[in-house]
PDB file of N, CA and C in Angstrom:
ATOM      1  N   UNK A   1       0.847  -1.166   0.000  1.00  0.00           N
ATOM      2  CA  UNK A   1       0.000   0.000   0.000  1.00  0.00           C
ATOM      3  C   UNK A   1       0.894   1.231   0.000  1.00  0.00           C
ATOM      4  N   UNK A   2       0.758   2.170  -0.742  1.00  0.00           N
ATOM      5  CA  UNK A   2       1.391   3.222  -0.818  1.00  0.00           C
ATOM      6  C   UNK A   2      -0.142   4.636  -0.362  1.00  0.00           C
ATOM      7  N   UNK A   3       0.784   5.536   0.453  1.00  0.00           N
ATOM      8  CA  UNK A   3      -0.073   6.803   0.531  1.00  0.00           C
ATOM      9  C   UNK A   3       1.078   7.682   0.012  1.00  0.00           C
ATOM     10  N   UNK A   4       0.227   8.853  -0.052  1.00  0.00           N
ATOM     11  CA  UNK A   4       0.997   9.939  -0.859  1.00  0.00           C
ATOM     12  C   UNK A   4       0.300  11.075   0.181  1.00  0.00           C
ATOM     13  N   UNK A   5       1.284  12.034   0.498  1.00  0.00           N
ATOM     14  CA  UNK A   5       1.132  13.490   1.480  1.00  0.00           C
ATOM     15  C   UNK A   5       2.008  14.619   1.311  1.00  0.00           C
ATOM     16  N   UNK A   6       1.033  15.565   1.375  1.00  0.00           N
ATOM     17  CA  UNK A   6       1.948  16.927   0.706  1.00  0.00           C
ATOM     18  C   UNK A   6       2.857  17.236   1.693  1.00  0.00           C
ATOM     19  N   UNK A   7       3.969  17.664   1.831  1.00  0.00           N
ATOM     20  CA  UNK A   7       5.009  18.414   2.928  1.00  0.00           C
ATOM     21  C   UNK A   7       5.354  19.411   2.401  1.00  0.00           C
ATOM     22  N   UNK A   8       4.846  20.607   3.244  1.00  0.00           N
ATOM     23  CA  UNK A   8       4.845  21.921   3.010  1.00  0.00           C
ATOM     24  C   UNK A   8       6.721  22.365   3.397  1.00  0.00           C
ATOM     25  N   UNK A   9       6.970  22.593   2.804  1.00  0.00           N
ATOM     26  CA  UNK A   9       9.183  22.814   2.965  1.00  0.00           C
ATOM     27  C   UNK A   9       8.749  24.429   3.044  1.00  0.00           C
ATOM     28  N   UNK A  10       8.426  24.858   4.705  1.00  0.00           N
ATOM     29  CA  UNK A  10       8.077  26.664   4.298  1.00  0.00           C
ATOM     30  C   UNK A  10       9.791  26.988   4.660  1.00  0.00           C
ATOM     31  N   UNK A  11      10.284  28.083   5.028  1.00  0.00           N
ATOM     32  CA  UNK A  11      11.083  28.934   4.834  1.00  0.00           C
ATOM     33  C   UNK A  11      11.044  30.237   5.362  1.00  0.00           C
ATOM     34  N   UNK A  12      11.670  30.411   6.318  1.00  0.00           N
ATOM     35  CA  UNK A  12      11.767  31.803   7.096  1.00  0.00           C
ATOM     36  C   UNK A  12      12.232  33.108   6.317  1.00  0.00           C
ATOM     37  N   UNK A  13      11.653  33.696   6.080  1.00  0.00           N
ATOM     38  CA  UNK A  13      12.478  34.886   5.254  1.00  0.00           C
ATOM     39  C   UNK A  13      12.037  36.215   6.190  1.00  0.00           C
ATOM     40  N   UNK A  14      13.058  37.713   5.870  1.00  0.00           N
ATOM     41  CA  UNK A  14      12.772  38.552   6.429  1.00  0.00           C
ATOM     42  C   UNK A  14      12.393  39.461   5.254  1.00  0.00           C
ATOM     43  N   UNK A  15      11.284  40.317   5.506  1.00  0.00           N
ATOM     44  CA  UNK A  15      10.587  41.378   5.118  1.00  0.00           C
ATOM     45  C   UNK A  15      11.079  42.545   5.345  1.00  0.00           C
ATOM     46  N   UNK A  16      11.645  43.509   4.883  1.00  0.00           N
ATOM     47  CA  UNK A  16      11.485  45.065   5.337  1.00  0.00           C
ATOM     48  C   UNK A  16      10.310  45.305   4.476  1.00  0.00           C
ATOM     49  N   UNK A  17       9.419  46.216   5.933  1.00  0.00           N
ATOM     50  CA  UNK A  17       8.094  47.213   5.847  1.00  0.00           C
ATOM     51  C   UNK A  17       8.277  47.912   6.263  1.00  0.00           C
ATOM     52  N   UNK A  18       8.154  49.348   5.248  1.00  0.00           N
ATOM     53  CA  UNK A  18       8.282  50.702   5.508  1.00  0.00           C
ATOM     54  C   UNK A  18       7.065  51.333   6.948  1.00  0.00           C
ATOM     55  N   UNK A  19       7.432  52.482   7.154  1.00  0.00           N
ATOM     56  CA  UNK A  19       5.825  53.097   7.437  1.00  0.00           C
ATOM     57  C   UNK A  19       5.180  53.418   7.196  1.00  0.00           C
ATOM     58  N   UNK A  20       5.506  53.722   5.540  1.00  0.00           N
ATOM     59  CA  UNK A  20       4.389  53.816   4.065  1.00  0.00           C
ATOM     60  C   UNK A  20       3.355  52.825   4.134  1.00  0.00           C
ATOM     61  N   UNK A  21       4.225  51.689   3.810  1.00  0.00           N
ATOM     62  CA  UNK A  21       3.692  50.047   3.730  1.00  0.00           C
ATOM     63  C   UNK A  21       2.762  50.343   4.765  1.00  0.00           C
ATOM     64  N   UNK A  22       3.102  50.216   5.986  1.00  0.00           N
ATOM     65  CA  UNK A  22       2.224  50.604   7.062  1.00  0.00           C
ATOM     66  C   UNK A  22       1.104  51.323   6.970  1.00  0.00           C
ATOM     67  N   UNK A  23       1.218  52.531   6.734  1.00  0.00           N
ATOM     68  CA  UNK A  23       0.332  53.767   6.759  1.00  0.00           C
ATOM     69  C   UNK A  23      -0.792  53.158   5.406  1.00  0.00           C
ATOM     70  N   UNK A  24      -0.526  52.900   4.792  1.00  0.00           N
ATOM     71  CA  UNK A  24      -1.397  52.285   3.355  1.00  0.00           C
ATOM     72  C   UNK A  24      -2.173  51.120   4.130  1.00  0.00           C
ATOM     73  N   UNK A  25      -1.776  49.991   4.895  1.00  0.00           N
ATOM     74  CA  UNK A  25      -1.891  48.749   4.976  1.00  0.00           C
ATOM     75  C   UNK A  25      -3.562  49.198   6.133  1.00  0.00           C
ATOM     76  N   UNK A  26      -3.069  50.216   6.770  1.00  0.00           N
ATOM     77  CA  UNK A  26      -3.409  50.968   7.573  1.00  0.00           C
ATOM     78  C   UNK A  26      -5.548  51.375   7.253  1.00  0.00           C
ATOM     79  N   UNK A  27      -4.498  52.498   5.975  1.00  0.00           N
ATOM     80  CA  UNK A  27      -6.172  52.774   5.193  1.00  0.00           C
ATOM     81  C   UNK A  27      -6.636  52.089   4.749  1.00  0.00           C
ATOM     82  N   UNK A  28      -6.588  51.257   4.059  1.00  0.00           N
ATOM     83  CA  UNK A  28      -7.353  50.104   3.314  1.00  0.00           C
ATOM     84  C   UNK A  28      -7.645  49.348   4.383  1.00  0.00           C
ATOM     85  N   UNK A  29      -7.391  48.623   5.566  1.00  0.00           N
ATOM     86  CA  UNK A  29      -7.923  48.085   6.503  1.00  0.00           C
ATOM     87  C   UNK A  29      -9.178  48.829   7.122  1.00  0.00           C
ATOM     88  N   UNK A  30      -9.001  50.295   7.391  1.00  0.00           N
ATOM     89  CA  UNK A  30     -10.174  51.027   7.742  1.00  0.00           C
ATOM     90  C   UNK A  30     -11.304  51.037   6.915  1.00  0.00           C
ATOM     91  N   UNK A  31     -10.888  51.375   5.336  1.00  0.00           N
ATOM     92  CA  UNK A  31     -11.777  51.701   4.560  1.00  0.00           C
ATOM     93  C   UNK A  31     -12.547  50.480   4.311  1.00  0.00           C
ATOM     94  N   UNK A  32     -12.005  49.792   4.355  1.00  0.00           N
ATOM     95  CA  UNK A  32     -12.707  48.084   3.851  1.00  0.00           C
ATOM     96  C   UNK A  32     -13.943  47.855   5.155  1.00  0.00           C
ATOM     97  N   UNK A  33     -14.104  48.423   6.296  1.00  0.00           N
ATOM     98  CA  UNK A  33     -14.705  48.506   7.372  1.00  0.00           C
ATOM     99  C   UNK A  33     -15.931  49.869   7.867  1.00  0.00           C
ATOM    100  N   UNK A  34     -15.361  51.086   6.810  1.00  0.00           N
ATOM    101  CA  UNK A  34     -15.890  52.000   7.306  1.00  0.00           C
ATOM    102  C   UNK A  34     -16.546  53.018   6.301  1.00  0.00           C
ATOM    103  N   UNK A  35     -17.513  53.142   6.316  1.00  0.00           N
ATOM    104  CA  UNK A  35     -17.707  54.465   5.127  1.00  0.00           C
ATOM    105  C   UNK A  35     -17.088  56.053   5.306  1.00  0.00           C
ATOM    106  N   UNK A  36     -17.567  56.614   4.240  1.00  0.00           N
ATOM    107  CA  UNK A  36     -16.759  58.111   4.451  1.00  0.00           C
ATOM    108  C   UNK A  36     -17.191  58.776   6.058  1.00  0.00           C
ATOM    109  N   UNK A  37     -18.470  58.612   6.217  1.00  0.00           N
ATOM    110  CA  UNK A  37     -18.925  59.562   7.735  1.00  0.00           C
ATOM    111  C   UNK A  37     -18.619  59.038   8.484  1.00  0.00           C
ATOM    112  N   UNK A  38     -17.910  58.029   8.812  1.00  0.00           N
ATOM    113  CA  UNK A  38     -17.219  57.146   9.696  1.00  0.00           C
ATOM    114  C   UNK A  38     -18.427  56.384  10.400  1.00  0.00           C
ATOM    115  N   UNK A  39     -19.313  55.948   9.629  1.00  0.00           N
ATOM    116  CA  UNK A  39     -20.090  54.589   9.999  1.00  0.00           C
ATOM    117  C   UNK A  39     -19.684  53.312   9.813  1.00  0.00           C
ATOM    118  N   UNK A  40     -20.113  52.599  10.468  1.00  0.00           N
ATOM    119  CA  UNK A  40     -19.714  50.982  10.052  1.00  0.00           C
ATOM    120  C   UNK A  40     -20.409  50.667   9.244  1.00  0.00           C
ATOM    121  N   UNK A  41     -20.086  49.753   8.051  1.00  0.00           N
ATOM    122  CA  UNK A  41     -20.750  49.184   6.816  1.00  0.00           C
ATOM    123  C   UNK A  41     -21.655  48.529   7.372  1.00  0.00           C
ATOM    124  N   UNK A  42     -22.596  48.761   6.748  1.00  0.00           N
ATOM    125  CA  UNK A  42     -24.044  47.446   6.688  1.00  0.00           C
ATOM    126  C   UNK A  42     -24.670  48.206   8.260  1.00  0.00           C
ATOM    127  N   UNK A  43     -24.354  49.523   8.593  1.00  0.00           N
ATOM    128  CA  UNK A  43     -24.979  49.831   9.846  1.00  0.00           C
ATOM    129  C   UNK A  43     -24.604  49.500  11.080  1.00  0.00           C
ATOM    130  N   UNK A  44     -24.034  48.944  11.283  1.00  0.00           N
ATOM    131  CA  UNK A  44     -23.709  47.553  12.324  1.00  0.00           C
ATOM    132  C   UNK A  44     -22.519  48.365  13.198  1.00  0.00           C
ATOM    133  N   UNK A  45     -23.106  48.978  14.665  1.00  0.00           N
ATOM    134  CA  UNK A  45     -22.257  49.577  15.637  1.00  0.00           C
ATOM    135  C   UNK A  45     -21.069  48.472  16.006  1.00  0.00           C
ATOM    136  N   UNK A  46     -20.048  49.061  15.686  1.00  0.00           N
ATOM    137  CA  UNK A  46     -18.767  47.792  15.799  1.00  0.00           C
ATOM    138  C   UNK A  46     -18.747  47.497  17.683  1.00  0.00           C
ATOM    139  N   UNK A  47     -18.548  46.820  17.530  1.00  0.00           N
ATOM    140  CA  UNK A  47     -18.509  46.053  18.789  1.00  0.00           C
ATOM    141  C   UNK A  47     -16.935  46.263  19.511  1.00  0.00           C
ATOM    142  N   UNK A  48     -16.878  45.570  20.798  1.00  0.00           N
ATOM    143  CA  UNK A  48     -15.479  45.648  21.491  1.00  0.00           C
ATOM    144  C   UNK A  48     -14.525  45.347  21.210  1.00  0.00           C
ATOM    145  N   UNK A  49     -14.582  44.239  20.223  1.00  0.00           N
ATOM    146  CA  UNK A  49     -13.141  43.541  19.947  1.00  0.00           C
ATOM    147  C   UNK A  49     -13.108  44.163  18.348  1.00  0.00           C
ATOM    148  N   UNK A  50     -13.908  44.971  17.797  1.00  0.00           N
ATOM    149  CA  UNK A  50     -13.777  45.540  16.806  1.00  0.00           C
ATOM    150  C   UNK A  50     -12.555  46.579  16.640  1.00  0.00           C
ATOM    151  N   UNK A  51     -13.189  47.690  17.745  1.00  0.00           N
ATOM    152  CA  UNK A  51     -12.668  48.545  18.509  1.00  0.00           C
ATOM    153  C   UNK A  51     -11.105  48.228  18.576  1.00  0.00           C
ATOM    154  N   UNK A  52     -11.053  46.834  19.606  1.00  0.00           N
ATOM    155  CA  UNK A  52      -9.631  47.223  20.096  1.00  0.00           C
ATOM    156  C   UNK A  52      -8.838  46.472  18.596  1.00  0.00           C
ATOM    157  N   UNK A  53      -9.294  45.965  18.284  1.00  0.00           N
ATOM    158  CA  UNK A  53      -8.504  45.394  16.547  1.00  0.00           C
ATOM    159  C   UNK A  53      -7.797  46.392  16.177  1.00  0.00           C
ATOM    160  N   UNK A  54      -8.626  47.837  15.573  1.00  0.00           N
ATOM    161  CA  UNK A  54      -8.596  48.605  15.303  1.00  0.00           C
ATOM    162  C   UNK A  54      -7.462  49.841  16.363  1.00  0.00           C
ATOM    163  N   UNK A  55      -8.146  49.518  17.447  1.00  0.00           N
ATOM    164  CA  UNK A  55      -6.436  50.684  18.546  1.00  0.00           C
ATOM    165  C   UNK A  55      -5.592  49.714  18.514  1.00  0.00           C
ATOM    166  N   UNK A  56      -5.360  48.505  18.600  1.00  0.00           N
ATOM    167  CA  UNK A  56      -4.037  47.588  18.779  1.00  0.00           C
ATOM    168  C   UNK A  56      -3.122  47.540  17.204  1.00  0.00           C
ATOM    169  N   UNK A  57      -4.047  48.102  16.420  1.00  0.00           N
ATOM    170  CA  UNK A  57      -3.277  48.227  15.074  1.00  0.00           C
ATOM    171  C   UNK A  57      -2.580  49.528  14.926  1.00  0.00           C
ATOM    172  N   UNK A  58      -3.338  50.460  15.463  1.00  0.00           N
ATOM    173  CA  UNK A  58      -2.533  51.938  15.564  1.00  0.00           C
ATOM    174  C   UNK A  58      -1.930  52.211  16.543  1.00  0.00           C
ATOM    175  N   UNK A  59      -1.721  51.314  17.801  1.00  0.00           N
ATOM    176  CA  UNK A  59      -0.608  51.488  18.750  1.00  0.00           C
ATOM    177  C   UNK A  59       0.226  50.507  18.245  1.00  0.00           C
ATOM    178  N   UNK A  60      -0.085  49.625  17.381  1.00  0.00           N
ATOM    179  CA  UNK A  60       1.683  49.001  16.644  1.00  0.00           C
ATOM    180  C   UNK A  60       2.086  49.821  16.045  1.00  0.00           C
ATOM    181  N   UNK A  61       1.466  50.552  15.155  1.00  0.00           N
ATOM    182  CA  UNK A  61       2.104  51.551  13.955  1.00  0.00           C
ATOM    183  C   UNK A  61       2.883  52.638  15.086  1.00  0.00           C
ATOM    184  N   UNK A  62       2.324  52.972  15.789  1.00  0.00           N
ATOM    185  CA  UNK A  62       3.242  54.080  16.731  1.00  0.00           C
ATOM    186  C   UNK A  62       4.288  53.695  17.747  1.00  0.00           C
ATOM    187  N   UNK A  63       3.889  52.168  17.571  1.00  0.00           N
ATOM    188  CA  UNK A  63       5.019  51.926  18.380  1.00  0.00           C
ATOM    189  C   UNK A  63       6.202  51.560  17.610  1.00  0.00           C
ATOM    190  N   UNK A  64       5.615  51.284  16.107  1.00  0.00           N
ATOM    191  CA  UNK A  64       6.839  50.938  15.650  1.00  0.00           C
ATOM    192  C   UNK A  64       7.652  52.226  14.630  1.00  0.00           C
ATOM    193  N   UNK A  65       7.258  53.289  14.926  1.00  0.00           N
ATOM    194  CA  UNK A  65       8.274  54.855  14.652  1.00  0.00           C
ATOM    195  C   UNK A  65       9.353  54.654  15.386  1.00  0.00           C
ATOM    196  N   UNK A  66      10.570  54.586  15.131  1.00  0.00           N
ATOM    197  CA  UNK A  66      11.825  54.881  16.047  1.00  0.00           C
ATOM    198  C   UNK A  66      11.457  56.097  16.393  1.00  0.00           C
ATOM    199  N   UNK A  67      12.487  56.501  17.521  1.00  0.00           N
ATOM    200  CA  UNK A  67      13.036  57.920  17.636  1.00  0.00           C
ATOM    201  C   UNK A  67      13.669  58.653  16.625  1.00  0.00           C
ATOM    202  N   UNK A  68      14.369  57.913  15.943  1.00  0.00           N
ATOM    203  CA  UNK A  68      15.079  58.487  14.592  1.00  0.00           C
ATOM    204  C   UNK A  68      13.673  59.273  13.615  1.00  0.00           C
ATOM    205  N   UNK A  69      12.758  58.255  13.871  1.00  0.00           N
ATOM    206  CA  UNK A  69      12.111  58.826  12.792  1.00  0.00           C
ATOM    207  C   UNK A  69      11.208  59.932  13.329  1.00  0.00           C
ATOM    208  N   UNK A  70      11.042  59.799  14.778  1.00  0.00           N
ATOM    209  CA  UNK A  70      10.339  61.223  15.307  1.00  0.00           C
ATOM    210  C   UNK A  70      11.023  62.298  15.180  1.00  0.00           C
ATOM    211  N   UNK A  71      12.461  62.096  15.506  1.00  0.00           N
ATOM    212  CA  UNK A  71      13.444  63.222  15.680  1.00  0.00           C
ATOM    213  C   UNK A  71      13.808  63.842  14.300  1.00  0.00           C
ATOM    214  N   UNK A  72      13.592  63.305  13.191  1.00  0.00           N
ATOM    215  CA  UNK A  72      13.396  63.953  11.540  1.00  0.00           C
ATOM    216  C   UNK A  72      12.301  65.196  11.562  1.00  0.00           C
ATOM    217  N   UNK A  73      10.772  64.948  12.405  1.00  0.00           N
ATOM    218  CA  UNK A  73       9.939  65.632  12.355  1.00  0.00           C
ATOM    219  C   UNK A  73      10.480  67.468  12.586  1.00  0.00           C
ATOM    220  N   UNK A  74      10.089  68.329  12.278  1.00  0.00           N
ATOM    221  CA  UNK A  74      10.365  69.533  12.443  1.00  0.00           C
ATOM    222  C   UNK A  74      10.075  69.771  14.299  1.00  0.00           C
ATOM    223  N   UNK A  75      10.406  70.615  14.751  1.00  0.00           N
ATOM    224  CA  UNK A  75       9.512  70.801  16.247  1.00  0.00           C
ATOM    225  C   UNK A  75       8.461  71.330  15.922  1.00  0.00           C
ATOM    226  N   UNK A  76       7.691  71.593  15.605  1.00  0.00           N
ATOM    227  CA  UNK A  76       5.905  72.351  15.597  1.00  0.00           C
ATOM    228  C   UNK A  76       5.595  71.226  15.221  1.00  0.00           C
ATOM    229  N   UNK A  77       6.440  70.307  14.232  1.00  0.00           N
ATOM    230  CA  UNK A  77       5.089  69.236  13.741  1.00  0.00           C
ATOM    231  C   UNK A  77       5.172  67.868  14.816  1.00  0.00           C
ATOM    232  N   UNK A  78       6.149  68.027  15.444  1.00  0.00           N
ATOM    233  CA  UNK A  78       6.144  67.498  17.078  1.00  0.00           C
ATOM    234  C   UNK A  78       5.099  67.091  18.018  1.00  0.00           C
ATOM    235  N   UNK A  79       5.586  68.838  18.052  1.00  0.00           N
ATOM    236  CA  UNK A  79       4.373  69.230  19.041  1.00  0.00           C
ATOM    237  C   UNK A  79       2.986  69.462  18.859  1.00  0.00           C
ATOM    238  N   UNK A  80       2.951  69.268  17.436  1.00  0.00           N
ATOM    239  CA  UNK A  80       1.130  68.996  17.072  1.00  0.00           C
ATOM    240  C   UNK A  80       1.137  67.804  17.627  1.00  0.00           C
ATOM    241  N   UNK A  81       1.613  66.320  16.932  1.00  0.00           N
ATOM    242  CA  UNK A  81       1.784  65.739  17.419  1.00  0.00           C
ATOM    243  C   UNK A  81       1.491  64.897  18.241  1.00  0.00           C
ATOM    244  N   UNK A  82       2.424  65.638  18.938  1.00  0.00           N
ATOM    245  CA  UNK A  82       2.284  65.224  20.520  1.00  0.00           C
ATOM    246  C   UNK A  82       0.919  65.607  21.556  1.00  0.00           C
ATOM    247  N   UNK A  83       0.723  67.093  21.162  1.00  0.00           N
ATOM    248  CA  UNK A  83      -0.796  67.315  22.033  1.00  0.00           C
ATOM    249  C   UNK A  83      -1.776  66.904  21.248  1.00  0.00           C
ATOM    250  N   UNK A  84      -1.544  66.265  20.232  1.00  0.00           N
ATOM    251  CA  UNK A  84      -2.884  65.447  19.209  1.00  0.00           C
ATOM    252  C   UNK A  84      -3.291  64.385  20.260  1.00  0.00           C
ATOM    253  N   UNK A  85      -2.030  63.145  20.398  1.00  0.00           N
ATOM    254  CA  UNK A  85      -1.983  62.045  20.874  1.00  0.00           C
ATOM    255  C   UNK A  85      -2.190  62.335  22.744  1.00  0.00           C
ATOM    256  N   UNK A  86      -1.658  63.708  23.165  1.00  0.00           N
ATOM    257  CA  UNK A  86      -2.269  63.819  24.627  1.00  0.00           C
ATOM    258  C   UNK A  86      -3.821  63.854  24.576  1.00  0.00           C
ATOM    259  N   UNK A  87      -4.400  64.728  23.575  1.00  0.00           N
ATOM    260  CA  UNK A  87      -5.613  65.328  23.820  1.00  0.00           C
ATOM    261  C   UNK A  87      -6.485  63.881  23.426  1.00  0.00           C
ATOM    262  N   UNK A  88      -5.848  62.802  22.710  1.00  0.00           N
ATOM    263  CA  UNK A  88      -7.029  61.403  22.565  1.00  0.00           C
ATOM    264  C   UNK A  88      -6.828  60.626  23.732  1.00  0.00           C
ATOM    265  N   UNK A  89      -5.411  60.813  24.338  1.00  0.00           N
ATOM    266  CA  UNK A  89      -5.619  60.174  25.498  1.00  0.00           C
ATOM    267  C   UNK A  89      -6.039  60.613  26.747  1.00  0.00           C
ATOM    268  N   UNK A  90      -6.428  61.618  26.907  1.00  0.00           N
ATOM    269  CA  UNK A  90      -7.491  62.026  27.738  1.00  0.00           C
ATOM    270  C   UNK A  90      -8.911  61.475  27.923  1.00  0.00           C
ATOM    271  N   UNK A  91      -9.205  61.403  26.407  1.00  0.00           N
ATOM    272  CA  UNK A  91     -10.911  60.987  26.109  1.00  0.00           C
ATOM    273  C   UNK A  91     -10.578  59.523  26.603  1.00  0.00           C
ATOM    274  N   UNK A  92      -9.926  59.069  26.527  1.00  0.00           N
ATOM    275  CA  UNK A  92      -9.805  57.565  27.476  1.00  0.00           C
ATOM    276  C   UNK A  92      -9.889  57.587  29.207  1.00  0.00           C
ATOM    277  N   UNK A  93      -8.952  58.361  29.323  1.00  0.00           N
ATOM    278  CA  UNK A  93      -9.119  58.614  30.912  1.00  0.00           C
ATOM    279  C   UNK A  93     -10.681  59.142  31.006  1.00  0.00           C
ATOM    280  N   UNK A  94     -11.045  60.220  30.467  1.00  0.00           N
ATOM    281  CA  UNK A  94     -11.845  60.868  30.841  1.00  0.00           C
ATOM    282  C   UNK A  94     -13.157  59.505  30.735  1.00  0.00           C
ATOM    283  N   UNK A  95     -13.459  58.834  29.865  1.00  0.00           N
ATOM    284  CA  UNK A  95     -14.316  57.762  30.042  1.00  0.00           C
ATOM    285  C   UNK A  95     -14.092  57.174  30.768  1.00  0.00           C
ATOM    286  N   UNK A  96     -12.907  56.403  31.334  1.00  0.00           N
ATOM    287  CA  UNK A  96     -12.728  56.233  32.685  1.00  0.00           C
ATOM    288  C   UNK A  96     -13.000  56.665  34.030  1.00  0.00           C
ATOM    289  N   UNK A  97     -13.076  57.442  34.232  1.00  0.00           N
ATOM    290  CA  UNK A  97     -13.382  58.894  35.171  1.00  0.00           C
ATOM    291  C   UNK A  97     -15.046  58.498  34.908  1.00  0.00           C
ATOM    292  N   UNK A  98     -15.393  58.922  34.023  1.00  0.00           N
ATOM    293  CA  UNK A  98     -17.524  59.068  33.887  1.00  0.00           C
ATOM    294  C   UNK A  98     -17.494  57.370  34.002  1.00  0.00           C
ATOM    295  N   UNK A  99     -17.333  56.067  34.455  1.00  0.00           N
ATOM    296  CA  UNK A  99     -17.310  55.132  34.409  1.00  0.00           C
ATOM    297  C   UNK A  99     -17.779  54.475  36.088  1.00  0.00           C
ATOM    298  N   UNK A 100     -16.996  55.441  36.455  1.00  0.00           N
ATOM    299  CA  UNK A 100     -16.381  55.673  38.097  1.00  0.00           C
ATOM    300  C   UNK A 100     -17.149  56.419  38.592  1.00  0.00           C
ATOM    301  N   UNK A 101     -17.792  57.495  37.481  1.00  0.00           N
ATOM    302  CA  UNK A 101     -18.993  58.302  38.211  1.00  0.00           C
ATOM    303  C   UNK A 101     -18.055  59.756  39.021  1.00  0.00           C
ATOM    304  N   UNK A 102     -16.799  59.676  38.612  1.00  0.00           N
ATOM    305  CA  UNK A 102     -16.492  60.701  38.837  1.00  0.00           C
ATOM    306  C   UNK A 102     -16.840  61.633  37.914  1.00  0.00           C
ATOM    307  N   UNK A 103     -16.535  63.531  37.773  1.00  0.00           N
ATOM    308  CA  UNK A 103     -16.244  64.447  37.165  1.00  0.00           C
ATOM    309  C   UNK A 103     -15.213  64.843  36.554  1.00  0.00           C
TER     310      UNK A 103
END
């Protein structure tokens, strides 16, 4: 009796991905999910694990900027920036805070 079975021979290779690559890989993941007014397709309020899909993909992309590549930025475009990413992380705390029933 003979059998016959496929053996997959994979192969480790390394990739360089820009933050282009990124930033693209980025929109088309949104857009494929979201219309222009920023509704969810087909109506459908995205749910929790939607959500964090979606922040765990844009805290990789920011986590994966070196310093090199922040430190290219001009200072004003920094410091936009930077109080962009303070002022969204507030609206987190701050839902936190109204959660708690604090002010």
């Amino acid at each position: 009796m003979r059998i016959y079975k496929w053996v997959d021979m994979g192969q480790e290779v390394e990739i360089e991905i820009g933050a282009d690559d990124i930033r693209l890989a980025l929109a088309e993941a949104f857009a494929a999910v979201t219309t222009e007014d920023h509704k969810w397709i087909g109506g459908e309020v995205p749910n929790q694990n939607d959500v964090m899909k979606a922040l765990n993909s844009i805290g990789a992309f920011l986590k994966a900027l070196t310093d090199d590549q922040i430190d290219m930025l001009s200072e004003p475009a920094r410091k936009i920036c930077g109080s962009f990413l303070e002022e969204q992380s507030k609206r987190y705390s701050r839902a936190e805070s109204l959660l708690k029933g604090e002010q």
